[in-house]
PDB file of N, CA and C in Angstrom:
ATOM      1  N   UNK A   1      84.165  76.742  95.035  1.00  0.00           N
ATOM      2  CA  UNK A   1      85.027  77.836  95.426  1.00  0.00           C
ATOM      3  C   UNK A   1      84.473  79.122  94.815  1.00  0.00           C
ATOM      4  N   UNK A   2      83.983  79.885  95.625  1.00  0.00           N
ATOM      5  CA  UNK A   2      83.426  81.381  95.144  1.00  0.00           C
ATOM      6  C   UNK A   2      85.327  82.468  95.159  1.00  0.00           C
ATOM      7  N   UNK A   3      84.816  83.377  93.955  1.00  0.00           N
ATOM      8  CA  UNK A   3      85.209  84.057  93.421  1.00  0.00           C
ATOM      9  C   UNK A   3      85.551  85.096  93.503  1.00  0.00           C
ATOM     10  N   UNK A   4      86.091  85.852  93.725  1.00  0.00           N
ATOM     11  CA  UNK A   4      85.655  87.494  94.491  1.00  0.00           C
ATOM     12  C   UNK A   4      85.892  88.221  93.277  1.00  0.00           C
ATOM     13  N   UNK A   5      86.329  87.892  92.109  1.00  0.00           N
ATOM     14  CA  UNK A   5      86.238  88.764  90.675  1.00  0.00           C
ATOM     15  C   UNK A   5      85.689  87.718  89.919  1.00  0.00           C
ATOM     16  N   UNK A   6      84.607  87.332  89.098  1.00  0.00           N
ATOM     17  CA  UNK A   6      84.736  86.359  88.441  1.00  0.00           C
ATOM     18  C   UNK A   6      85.407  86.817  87.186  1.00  0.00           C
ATOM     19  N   UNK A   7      85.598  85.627  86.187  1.00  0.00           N
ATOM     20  CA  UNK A   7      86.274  85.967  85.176  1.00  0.00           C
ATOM     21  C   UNK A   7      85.343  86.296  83.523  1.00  0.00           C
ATOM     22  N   UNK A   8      86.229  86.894  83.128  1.00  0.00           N
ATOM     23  CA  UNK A   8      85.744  87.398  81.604  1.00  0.00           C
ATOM     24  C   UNK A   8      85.570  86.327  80.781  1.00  0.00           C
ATOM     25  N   UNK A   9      84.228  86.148  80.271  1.00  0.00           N
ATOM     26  CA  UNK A   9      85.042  85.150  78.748  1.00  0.00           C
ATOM     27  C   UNK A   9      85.955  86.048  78.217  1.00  0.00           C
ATOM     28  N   UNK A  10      87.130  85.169  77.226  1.00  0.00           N
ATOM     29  CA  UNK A  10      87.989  85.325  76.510  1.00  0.00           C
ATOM     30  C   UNK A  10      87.160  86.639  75.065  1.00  0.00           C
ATOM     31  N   UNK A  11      86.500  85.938  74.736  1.00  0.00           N
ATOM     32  CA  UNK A  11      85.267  86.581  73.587  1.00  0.00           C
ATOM     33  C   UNK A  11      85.260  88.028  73.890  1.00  0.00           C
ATOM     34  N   UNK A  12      84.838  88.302  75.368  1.00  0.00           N
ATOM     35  CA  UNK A  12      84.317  89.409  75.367  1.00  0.00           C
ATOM     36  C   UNK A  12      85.730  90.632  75.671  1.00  0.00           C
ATOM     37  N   UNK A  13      86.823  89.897  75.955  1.00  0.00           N
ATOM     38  CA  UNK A  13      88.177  91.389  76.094  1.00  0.00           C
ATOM     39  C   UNK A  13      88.997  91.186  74.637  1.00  0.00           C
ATOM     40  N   UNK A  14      89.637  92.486  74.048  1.00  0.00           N
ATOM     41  CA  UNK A  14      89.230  92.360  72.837  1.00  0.00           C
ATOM     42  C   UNK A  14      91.002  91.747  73.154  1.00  0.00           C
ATOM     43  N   UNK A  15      91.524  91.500  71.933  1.00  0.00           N
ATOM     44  CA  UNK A  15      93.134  91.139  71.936  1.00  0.00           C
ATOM     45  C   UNK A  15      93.714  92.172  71.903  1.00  0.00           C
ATOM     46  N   UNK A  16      93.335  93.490  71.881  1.00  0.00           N
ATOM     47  CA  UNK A  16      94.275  94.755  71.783  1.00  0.00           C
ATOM     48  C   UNK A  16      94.497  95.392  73.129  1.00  0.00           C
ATOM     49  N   UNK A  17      93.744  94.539  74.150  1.00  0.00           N
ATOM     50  CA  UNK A  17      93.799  95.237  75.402  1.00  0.00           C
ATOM     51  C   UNK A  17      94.956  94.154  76.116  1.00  0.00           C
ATOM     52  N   UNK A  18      94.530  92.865  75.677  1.00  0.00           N
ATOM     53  CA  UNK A  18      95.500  91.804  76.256  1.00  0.00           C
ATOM     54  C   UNK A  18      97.345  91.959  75.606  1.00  0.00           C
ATOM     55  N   UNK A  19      97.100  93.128  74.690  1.00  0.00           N
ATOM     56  CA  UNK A  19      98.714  93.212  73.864  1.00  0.00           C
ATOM     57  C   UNK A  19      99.642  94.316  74.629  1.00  0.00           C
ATOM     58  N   UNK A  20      98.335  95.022  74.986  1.00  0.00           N
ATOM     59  CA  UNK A  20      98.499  96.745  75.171  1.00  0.00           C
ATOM     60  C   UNK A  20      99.611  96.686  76.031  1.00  0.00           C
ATOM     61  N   UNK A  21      99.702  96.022  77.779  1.00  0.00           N
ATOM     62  CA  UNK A  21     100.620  96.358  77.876  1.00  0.00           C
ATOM     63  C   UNK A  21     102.211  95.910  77.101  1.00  0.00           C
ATOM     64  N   UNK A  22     102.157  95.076  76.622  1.00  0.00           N
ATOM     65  CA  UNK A  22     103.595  94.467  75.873  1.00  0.00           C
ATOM     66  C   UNK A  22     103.848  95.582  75.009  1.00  0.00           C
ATOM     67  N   UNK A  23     102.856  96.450  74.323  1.00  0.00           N
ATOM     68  CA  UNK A  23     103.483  96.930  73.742  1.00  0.00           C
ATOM     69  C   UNK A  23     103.623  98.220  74.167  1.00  0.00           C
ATOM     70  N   UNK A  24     103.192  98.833  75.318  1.00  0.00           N
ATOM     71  CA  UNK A  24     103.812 100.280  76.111  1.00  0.00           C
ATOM     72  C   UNK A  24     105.250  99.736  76.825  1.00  0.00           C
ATOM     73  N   UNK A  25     105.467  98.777  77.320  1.00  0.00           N
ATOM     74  CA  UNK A  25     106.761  98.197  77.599  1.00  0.00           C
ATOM     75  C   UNK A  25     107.488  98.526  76.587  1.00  0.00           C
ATOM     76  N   UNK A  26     107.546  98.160  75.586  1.00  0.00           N
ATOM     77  CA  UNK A  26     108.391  98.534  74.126  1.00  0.00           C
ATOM     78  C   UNK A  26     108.348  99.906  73.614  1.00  0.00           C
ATOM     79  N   UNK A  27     107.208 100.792  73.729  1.00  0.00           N
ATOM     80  CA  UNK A  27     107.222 101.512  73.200  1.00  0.00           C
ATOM     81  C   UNK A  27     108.129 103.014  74.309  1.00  0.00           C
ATOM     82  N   UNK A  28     108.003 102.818  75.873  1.00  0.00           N
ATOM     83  CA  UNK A  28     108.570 103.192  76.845  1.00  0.00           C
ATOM     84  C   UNK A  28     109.847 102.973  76.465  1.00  0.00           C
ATOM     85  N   UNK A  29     110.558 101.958  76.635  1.00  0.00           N
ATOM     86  CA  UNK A  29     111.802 101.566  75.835  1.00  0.00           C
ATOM     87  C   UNK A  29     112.300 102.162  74.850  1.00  0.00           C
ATOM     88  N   UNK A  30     111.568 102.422  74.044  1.00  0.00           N
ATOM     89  CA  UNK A  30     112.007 103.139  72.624  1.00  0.00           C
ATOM     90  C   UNK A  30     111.729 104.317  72.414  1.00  0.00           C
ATOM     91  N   UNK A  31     110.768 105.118  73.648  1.00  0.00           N
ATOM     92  CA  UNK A  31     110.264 106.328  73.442  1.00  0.00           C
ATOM     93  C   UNK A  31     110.822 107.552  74.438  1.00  0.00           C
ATOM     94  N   UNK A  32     110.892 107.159  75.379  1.00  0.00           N
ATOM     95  CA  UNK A  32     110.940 107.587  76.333  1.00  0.00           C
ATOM     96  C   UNK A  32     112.665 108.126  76.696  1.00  0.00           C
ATOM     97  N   UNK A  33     113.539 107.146  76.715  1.00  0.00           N
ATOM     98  CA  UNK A  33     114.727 107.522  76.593  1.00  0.00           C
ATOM     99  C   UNK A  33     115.510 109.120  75.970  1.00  0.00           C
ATOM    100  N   UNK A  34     114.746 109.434  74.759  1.00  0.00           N
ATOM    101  CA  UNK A  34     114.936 110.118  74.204  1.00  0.00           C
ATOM    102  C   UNK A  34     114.256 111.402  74.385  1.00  0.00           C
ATOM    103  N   UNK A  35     112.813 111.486  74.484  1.00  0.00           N
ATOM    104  CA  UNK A  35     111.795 112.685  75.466  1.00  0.00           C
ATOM    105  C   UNK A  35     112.823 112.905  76.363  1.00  0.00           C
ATOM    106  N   UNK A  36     112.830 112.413  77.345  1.00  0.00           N
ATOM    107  CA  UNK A  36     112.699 112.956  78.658  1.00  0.00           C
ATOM    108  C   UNK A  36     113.939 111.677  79.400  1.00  0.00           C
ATOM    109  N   UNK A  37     114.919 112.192  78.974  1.00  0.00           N
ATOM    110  CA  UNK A  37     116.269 110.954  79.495  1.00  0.00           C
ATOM    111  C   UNK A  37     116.609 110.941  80.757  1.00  0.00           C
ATOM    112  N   UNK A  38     116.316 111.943  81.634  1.00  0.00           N
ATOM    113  CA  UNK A  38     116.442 111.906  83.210  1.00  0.00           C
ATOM    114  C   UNK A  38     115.739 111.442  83.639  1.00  0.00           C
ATOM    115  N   UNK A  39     113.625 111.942  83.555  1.00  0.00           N
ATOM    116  CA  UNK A  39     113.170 110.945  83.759  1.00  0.00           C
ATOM    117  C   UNK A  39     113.045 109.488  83.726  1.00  0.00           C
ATOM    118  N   UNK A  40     113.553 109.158  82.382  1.00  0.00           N
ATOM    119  CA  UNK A  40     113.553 107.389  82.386  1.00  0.00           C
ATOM    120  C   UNK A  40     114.422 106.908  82.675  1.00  0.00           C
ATOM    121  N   UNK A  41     116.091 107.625  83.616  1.00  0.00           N
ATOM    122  CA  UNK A  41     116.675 106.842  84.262  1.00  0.00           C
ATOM    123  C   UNK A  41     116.123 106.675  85.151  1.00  0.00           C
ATOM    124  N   UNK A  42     115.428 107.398  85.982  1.00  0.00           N
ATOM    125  CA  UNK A  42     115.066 107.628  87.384  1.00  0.00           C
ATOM    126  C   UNK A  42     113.505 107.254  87.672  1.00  0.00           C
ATOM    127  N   UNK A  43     112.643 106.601  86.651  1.00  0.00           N
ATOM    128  CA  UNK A  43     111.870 106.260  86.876  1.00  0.00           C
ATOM    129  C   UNK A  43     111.161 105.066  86.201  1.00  0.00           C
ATOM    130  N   UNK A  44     112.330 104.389  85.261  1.00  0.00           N
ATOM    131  CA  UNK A  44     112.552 103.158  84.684  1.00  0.00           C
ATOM    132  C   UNK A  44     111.575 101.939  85.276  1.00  0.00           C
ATOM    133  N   UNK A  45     112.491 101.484  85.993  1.00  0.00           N
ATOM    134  CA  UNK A  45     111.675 100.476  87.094  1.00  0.00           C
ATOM    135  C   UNK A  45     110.281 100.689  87.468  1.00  0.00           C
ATOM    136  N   UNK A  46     110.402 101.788  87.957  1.00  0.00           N
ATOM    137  CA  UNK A  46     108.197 102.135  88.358  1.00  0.00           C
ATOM    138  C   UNK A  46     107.617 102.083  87.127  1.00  0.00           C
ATOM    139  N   UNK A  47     108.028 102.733  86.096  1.00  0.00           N
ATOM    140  CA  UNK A  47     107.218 102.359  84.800  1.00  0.00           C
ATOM    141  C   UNK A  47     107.103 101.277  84.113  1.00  0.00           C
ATOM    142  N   UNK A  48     108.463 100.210  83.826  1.00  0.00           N
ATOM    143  CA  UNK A  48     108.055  98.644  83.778  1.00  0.00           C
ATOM    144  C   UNK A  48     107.091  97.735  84.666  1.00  0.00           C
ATOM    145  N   UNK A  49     107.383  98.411  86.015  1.00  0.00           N
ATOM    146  CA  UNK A  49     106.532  97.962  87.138  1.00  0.00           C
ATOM    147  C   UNK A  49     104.835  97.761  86.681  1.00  0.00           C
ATOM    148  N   UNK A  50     104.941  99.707  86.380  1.00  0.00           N
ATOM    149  CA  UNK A  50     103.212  99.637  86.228  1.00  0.00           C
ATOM    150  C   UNK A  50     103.033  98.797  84.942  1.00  0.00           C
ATOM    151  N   UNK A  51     103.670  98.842  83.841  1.00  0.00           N
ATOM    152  CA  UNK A  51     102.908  97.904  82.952  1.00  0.00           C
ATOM    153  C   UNK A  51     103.278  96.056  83.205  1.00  0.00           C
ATOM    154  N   UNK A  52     104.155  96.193  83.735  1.00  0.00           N
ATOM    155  CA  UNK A  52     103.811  94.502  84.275  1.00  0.00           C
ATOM    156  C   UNK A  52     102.315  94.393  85.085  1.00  0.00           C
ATOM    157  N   UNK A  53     102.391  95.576  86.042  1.00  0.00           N
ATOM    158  CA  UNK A  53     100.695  95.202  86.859  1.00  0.00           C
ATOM    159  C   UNK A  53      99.669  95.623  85.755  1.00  0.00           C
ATOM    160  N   UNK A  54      99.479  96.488  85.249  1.00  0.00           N
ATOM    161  CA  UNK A  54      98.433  96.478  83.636  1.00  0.00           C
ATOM    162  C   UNK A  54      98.466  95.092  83.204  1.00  0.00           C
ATOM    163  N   UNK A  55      99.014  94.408  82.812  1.00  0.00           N
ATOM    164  CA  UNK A  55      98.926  93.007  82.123  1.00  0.00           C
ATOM    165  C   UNK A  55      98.664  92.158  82.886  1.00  0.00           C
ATOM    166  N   UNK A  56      98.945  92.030  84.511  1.00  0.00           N
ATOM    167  CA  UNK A  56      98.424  91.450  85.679  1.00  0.00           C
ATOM    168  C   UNK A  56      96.902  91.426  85.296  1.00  0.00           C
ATOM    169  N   UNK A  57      96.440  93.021  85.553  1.00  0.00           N
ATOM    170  CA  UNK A  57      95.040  93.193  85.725  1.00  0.00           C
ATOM    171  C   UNK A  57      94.371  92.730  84.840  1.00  0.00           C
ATOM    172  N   UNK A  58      94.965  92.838  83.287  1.00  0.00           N
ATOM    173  CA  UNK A  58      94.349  92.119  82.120  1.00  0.00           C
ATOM    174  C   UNK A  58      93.701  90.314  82.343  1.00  0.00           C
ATOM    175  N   UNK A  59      95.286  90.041  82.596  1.00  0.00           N
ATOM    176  CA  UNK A  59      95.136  88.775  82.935  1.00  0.00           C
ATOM    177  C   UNK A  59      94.261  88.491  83.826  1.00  0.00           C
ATOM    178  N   UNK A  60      94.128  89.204  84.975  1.00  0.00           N
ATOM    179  CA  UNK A  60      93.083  89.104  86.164  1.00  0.00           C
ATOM    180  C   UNK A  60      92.141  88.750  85.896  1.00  0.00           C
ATOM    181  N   UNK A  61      91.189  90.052  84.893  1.00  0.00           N
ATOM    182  CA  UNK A  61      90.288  89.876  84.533  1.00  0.00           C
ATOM    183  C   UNK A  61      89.657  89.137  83.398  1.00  0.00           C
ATOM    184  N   UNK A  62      90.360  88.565  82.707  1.00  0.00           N
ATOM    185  CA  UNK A  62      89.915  87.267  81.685  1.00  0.00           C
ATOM    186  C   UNK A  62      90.131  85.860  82.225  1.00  0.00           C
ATOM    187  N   UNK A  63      90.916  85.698  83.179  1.00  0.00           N
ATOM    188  CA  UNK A  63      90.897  84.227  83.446  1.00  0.00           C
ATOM    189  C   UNK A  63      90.442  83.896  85.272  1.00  0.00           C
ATOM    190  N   UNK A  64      90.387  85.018  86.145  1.00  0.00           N
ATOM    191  CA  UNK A  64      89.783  85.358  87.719  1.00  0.00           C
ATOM    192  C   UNK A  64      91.315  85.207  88.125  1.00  0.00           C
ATOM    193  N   UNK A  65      91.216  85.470  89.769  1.00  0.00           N
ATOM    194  CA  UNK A  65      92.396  85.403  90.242  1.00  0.00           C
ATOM    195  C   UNK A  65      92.710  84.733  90.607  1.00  0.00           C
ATOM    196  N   UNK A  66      92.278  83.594  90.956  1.00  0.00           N
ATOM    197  CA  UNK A  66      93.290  82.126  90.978  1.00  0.00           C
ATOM    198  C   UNK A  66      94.341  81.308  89.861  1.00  0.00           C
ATOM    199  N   UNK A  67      93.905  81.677  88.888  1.00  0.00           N
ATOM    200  CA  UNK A  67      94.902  81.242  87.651  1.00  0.00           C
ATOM    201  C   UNK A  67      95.278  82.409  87.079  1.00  0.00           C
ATOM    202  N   UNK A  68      95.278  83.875  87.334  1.00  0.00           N
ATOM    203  CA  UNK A  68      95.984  84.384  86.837  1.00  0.00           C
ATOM    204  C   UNK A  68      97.260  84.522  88.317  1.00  0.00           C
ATOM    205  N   UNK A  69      97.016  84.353  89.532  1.00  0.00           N
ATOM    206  CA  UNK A  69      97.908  84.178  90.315  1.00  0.00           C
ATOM    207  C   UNK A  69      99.215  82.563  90.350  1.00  0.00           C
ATOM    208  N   UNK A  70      98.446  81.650  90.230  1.00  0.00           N
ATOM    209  CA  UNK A  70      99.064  80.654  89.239  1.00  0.00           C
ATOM    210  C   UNK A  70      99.827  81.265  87.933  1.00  0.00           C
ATOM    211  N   UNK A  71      99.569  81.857  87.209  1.00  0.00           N
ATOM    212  CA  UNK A  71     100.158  81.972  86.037  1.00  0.00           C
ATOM    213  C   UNK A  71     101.710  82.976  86.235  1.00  0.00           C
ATOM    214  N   UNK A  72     101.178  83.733  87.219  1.00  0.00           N
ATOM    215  CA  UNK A  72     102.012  84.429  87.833  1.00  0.00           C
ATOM    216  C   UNK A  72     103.280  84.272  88.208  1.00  0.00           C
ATOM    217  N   UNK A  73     102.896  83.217  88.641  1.00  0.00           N
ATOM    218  CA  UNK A  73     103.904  82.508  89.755  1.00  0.00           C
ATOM    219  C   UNK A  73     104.854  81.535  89.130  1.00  0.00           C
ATOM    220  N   UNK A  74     103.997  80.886  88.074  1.00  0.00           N
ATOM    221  CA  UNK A  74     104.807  79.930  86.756  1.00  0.00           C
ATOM    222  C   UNK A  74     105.566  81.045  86.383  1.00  0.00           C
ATOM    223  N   UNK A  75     105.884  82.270  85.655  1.00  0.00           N
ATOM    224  CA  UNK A  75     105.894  82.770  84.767  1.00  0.00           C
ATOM    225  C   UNK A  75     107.552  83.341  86.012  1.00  0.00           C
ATOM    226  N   UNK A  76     107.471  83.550  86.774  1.00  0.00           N
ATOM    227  CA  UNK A  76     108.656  83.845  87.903  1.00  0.00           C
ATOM    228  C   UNK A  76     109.176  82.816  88.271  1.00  0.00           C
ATOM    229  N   UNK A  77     108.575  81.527  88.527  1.00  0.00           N
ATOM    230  CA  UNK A  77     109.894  80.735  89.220  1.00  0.00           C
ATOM    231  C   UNK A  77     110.368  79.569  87.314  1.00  0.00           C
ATOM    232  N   UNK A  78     109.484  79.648  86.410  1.00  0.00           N
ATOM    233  CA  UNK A  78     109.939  78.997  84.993  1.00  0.00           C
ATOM    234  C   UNK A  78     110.467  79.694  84.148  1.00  0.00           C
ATOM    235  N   UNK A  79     109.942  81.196  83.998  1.00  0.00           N
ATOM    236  CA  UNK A  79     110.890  81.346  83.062  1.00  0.00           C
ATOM    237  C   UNK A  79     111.750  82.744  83.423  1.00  0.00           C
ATOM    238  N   UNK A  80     111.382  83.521  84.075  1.00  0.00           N
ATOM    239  CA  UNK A  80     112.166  84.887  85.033  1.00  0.00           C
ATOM    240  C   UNK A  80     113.570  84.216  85.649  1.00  0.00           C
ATOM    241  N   UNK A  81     113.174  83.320  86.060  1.00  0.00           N
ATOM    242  CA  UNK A  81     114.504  82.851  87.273  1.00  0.00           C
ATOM    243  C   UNK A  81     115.721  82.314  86.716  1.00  0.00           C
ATOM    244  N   UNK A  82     115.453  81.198  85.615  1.00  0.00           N
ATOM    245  CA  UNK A  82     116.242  80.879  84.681  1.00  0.00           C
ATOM    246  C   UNK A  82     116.733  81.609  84.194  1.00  0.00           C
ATOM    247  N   UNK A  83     116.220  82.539  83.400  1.00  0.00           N
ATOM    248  CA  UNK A  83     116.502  83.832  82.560  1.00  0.00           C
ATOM    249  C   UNK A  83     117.865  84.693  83.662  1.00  0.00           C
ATOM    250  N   UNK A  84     117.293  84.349  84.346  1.00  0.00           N
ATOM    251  CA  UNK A  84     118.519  85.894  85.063  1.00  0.00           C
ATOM    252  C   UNK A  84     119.155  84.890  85.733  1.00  0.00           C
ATOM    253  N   UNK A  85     119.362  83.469  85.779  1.00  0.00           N
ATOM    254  CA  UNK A  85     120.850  82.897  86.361  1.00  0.00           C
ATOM    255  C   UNK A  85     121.447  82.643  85.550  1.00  0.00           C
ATOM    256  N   UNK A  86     120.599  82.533  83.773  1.00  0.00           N
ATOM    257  CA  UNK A  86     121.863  82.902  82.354  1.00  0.00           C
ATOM    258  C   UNK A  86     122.284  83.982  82.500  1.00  0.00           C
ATOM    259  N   UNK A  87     121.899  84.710  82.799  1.00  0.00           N
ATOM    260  CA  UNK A  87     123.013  86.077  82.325  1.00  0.00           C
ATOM    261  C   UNK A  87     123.727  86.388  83.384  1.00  0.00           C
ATOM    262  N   UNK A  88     123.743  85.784  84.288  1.00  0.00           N
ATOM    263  CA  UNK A  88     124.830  86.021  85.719  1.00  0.00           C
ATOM    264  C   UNK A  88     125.578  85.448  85.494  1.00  0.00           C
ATOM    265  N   UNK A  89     125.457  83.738  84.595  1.00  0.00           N
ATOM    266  CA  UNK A  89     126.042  83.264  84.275  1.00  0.00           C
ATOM    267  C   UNK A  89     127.356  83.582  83.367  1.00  0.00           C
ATOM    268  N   UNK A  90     126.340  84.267  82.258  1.00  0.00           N
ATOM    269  CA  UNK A  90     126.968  84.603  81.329  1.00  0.00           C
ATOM    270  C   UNK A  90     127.815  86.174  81.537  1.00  0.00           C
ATOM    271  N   UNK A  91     127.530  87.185  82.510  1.00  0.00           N
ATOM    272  CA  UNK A  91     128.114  88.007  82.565  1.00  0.00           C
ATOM    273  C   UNK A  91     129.304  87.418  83.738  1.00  0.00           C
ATOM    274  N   UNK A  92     129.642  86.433  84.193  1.00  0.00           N
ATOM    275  CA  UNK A  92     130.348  85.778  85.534  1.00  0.00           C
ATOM    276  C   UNK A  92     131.457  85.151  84.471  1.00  0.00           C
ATOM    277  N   UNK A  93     131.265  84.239  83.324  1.00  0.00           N
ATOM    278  CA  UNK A  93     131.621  83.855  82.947  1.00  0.00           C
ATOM    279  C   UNK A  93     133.029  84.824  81.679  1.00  0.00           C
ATOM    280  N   UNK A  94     131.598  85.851  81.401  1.00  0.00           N
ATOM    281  CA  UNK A  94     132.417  87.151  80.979  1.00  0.00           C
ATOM    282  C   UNK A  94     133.843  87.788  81.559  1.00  0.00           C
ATOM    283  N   UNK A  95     133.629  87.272  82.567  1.00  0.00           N
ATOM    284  CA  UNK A  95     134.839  88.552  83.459  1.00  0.00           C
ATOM    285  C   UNK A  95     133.915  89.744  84.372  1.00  0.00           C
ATOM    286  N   UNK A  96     132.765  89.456  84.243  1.00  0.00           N
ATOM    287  CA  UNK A  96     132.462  91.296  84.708  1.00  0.00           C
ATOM    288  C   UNK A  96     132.095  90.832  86.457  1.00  0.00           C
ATOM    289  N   UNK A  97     131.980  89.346  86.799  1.00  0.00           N
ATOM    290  CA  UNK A  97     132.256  89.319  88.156  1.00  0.00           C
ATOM    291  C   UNK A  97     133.471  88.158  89.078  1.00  0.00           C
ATOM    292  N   UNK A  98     134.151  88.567  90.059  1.00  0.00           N
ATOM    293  CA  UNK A  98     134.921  87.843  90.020  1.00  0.00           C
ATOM    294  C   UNK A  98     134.441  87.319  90.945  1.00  0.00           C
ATOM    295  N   UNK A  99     134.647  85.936  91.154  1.00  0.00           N
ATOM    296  CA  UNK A  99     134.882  84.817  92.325  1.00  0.00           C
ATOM    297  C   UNK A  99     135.763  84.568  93.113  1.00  0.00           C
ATOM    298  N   UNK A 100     136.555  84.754  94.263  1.00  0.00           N
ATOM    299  CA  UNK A 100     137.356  84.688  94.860  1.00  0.00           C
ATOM    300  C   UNK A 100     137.314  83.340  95.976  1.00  0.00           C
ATOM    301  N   UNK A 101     138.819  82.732  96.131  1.00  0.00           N
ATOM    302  CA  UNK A 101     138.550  81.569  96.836  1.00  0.00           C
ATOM    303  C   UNK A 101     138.034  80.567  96.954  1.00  0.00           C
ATOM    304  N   UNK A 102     139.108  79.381  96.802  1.00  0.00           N
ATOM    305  CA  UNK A 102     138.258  78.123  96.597  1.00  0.00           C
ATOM    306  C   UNK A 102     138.394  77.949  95.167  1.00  0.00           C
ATOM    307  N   UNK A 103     137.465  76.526  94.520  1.00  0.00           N
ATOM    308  CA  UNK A 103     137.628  75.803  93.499  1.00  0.00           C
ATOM    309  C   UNK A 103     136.506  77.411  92.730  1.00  0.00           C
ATOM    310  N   UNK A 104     135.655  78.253  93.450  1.00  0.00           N
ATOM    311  CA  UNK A 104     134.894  78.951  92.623  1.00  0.00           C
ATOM    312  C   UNK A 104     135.324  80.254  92.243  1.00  0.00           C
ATOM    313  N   UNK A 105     136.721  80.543  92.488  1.00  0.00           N
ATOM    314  CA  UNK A 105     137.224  81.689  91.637  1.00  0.00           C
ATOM    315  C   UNK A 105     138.272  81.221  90.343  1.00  0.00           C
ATOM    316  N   UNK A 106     137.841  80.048  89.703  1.00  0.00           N
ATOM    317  CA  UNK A 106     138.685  79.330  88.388  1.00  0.00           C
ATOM    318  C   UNK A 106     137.440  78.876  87.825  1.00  0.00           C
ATOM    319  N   UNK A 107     137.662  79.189  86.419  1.00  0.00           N
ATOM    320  CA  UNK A 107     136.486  78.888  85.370  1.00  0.00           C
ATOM    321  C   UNK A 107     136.205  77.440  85.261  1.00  0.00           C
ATOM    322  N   UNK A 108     136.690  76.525  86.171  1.00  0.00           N
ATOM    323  CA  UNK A 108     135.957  75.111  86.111  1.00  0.00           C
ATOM    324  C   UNK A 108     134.917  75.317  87.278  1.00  0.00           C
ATOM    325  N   UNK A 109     135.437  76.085  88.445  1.00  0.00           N
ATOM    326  CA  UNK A 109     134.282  76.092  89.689  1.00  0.00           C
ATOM    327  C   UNK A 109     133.038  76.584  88.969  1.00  0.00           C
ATOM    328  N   UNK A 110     133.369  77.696  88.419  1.00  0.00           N
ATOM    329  CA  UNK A 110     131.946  78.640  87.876  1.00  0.00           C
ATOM    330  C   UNK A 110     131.598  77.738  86.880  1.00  0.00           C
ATOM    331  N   UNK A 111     132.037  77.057  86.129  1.00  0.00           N
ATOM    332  CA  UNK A 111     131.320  76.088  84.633  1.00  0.00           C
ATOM    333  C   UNK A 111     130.352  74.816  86.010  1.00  0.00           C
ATOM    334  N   UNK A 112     130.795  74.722  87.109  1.00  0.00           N
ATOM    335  CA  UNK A 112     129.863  73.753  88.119  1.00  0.00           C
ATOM    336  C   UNK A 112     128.588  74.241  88.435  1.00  0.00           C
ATOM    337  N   UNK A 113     129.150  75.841  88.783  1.00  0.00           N
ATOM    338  CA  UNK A 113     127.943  76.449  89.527  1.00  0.00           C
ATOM    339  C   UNK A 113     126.818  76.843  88.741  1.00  0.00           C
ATOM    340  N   UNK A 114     127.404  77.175  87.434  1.00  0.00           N
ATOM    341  CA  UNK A 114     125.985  77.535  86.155  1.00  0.00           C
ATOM    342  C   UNK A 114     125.746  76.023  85.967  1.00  0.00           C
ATOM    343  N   UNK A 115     126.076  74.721  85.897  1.00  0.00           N
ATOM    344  CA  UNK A 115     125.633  73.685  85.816  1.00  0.00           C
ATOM    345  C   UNK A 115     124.655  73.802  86.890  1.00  0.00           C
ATOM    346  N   UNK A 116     124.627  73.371  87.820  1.00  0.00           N
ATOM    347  CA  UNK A 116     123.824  73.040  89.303  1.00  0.00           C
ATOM    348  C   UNK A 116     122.711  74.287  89.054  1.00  0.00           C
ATOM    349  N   UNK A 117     122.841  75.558  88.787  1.00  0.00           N
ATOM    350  CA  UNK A 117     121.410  76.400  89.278  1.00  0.00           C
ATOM    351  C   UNK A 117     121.083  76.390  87.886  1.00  0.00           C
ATOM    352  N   UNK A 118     121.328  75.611  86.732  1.00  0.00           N
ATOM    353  CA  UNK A 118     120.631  75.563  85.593  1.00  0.00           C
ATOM    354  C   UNK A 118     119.831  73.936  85.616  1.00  0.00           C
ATOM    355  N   UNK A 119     120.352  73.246  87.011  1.00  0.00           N
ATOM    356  CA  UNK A 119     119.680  71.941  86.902  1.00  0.00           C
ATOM    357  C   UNK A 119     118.749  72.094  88.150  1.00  0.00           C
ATOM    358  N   UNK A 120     119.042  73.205  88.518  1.00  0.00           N
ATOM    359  CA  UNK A 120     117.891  73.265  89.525  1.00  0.00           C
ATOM    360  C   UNK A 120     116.754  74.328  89.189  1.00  0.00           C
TER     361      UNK A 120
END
């Protein structure tokens, strides 16, 4: 199977480039709010965006694009997806959404439904 990027050894990209974006994510987070607070309501999302694709490209280029597209894809349906049907869960369970009708607007329906999409 030919390649259309091949990949980096590991050796040769240093670990500060493979961190970099995690830590403009954080530092956006913690920086930015305060600069310039209109901008980072309003442009929040595109800027997590771009440094999720920065760490894409990282990844791209140290491991080629077949396993960093694999990795990709693990990384959204194992641990992204889970992640955000806990806190639907947990904000559902909160009160902050209601269920109407049926066995799924009473806190035994909803204790079923976070069962089932946490076993699926």
């Amino acid at each position: 199977m030919s390649r259309i990027f091949p990949p980096i050894q590991g050796e040769q990209v240093n670990l500060y480039w493979q961190a970099a974006p995690f830590a403009g994510v954080l530092l956006s987070f913690a920086i930015l709010p305060g600069l310039a607070p209109r901008f980072w309501h309003r442009q929040m999302a595109r800027i997590v965006f771009a440094w999720v694709l920065a760490g894409l490209a990282v990844q791209t280029l140290v491991t080629g694009v077949p396993i960093a597209a694999e990795a990709f894809c693990e990384i959204i349906l194992a641990e992204f997806s889970p992640f955000m049907v806990l806190l639907l869960a947990l904000y559902a369970l909160g009160g902050g959404i209601g269920f109407r009708g049926g066995p799924w607007g009473r806190p035994a329906g909803i204790l079923v439904m976070v069962i089932f999409w946490c076993l699926v």
